[in-house]
C-alpha atoms as a PDB file:
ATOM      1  CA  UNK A   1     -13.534 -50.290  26.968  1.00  0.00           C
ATOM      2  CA  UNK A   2     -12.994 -51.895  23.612  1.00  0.00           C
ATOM      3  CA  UNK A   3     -11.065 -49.403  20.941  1.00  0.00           C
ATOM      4  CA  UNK A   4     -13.827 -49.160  17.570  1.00  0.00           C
ATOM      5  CA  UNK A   5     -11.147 -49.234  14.322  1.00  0.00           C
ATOM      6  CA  UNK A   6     -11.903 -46.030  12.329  1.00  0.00           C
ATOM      7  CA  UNK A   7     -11.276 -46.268   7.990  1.00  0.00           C
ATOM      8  CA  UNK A   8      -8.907 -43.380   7.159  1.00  0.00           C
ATOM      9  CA  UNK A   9      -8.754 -42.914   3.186  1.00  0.00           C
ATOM     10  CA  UNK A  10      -5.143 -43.043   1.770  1.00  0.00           C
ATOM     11  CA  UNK A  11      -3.900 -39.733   0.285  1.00  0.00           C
ATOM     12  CA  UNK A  12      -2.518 -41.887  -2.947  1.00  0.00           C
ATOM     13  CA  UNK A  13      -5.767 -43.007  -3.801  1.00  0.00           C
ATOM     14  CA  UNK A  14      -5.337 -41.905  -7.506  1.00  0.00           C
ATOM     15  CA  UNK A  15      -2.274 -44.404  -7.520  1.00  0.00           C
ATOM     16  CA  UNK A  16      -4.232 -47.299  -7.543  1.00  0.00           C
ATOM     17  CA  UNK A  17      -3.353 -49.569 -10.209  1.00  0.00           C
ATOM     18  CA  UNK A  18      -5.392 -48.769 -13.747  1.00  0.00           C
ATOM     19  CA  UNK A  19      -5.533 -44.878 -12.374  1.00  0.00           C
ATOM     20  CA  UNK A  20      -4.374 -41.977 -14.506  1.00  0.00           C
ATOM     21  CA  UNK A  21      -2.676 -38.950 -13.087  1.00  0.00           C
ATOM     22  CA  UNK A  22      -4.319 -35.737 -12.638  1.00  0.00           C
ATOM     23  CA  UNK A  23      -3.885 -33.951 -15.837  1.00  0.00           C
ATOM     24  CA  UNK A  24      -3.786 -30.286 -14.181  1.00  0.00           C
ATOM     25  CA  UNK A  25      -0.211 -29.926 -12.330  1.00  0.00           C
ATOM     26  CA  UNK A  26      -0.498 -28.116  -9.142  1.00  0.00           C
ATOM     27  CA  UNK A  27       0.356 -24.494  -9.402  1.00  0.00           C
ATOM     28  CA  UNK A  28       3.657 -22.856  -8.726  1.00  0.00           C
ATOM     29  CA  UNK A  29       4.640 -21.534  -5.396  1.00  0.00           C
ATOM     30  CA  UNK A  30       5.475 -17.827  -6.947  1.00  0.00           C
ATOM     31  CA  UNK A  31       6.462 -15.102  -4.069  1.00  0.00           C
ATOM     32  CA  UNK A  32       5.907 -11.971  -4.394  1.00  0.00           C
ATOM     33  CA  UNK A  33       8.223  -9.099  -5.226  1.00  0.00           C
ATOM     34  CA  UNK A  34       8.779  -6.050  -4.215  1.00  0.00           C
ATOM     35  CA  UNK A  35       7.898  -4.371  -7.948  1.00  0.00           C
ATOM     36  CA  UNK A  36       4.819  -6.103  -7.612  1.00  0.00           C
ATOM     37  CA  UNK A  37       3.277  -4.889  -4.334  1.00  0.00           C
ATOM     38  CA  UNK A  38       3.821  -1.427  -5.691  1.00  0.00           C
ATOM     39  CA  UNK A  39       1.920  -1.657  -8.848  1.00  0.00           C
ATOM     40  CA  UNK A  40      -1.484  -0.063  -8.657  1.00  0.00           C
ATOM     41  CA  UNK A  41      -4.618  -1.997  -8.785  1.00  0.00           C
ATOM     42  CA  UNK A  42      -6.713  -0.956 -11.746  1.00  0.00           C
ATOM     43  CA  UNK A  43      -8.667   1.824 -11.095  1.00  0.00           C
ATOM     44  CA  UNK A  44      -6.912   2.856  -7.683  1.00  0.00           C
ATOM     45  CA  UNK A  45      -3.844   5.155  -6.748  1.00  0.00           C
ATOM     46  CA  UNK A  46      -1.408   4.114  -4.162  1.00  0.00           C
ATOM     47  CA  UNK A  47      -0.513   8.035  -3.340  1.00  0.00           C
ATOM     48  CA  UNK A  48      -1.743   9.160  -0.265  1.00  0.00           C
ATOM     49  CA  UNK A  49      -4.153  12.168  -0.193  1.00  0.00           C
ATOM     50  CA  UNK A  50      -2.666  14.465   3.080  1.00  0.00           C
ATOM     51  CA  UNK A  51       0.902  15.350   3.503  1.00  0.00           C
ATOM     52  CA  UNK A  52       2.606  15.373   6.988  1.00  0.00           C
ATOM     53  CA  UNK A  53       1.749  18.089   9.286  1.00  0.00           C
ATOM     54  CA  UNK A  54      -1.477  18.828   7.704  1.00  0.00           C
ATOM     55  CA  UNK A  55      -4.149  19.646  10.060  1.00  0.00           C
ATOM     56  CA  UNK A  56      -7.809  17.843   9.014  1.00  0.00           C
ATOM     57  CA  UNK A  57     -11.117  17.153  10.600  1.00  0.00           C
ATOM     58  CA  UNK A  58     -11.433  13.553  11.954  1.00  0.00           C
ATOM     59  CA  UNK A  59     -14.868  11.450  11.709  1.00  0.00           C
ATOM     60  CA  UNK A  60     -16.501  10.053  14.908  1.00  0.00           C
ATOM     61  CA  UNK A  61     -16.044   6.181  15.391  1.00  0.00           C
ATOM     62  CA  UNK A  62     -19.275   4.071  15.933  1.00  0.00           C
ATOM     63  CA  UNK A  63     -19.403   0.923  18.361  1.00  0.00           C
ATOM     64  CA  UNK A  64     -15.796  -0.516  16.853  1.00  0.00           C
ATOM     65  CA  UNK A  65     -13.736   2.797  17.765  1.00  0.00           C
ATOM     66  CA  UNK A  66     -14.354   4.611  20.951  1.00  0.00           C
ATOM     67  CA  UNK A  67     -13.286   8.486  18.965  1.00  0.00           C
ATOM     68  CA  UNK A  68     -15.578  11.493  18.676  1.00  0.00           C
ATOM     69  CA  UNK A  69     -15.489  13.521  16.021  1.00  0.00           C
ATOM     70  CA  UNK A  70     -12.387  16.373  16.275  1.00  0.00           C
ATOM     71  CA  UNK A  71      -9.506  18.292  14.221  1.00  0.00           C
ATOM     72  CA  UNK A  72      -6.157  15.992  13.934  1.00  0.00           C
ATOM     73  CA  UNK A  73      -2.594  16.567  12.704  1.00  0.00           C
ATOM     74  CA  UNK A  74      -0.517  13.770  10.385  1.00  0.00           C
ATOM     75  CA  UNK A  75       2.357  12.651  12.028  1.00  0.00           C
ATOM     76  CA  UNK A  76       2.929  10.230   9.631  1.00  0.00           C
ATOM     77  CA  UNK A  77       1.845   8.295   6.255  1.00  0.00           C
ATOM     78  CA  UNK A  78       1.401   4.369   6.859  1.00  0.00           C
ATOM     79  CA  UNK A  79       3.129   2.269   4.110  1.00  0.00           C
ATOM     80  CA  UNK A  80       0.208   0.357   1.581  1.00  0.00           C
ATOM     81  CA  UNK A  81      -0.687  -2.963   3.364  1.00  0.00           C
ATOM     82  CA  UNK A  82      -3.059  -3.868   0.516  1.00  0.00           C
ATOM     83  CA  UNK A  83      -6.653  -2.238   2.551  1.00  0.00           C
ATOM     84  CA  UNK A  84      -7.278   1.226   2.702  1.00  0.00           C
ATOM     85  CA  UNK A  85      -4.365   4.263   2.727  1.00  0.00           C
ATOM     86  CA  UNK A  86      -3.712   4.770   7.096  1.00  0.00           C
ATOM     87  CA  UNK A  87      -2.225   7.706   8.665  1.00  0.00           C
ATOM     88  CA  UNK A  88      -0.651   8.051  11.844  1.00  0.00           C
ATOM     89  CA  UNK A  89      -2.231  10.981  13.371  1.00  0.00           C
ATOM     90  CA  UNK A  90      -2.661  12.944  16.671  1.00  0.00           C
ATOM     91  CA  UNK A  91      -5.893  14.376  17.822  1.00  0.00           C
ATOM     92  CA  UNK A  92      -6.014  18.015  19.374  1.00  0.00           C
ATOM     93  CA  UNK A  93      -8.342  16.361  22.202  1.00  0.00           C
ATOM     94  CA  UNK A  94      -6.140  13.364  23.165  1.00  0.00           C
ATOM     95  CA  UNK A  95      -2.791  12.658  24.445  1.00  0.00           C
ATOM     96  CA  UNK A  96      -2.171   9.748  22.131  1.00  0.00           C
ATOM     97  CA  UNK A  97      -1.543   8.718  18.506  1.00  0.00           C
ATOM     98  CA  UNK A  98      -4.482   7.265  16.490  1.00  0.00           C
ATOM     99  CA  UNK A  99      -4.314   4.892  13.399  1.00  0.00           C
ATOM    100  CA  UNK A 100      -6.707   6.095  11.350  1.00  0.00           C
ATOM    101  CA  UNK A 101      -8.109   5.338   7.605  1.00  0.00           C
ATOM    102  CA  UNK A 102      -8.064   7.648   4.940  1.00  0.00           C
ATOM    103  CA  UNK A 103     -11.700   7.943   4.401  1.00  0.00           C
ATOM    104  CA  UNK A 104     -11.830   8.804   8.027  1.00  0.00           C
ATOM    105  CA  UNK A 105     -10.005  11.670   7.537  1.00  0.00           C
ATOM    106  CA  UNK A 106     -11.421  15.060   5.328  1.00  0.00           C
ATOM    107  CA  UNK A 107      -9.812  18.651   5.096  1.00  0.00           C
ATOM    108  CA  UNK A 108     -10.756  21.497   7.593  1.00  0.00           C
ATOM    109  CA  UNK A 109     -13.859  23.700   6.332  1.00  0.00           C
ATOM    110  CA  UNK A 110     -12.600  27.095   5.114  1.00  0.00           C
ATOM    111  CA  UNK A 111     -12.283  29.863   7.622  1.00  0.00           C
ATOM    112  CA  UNK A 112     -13.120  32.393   5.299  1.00  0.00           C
ATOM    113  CA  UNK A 113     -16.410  32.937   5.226  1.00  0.00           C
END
């Protein structure tokens, strides 16, 4: 079976003879620093709401997490990874640690009324 030859383009193709550099220079490889990834976008706070050891009521999951709706204790606060705040908590109905958002989490309803 005969090989068919196959045209590649060149990646120098703007240094053909008679063609002008690109007049935009490609940016700057700049890495990130450390003071940087703490800043606060505008508008948000990078504080976490609960404190360790705080007990709170935990939302159901739908179809992506198999959890049903129960009370929960912090075990710990989750470093900012650029999404929403996590927690590292344990439910009162399970024998395991969950990783669960911030908006997943709300304080206990008032005992007393």
């Amino acid at each position: 079976m005969p090989y068919k030859s196959v045209s590649v383009p060149s990646r120098n193709a703007s240094k053909k003879r008679g063609a002008t550099p690109s007049a935009v220079p490609a940016p700057a490889y700049v890495p990130a620093t450390s003071a940087s990834m703490t800043q606060p976008v505008a508008g948000q706070s990078i504080g976490h709401r609960y404190a360790v050891g705080q007990r709170l009521a935990m939302a159901p999951g739908g179809r992506e997490f198999a959890r049903g709706a129960a009370t929960c204790t912090i075990v710990a606060r989750l470093p900012h990874e650029g999404g929403p705040l996590r927690y590292r908590v344990r439910s009162d109905n399970e024998n395991y640690e969950r990783i669960v958002d911030e908006n997943d989490l709300s304080p206990l309803p008032s005992d007393s009324d």
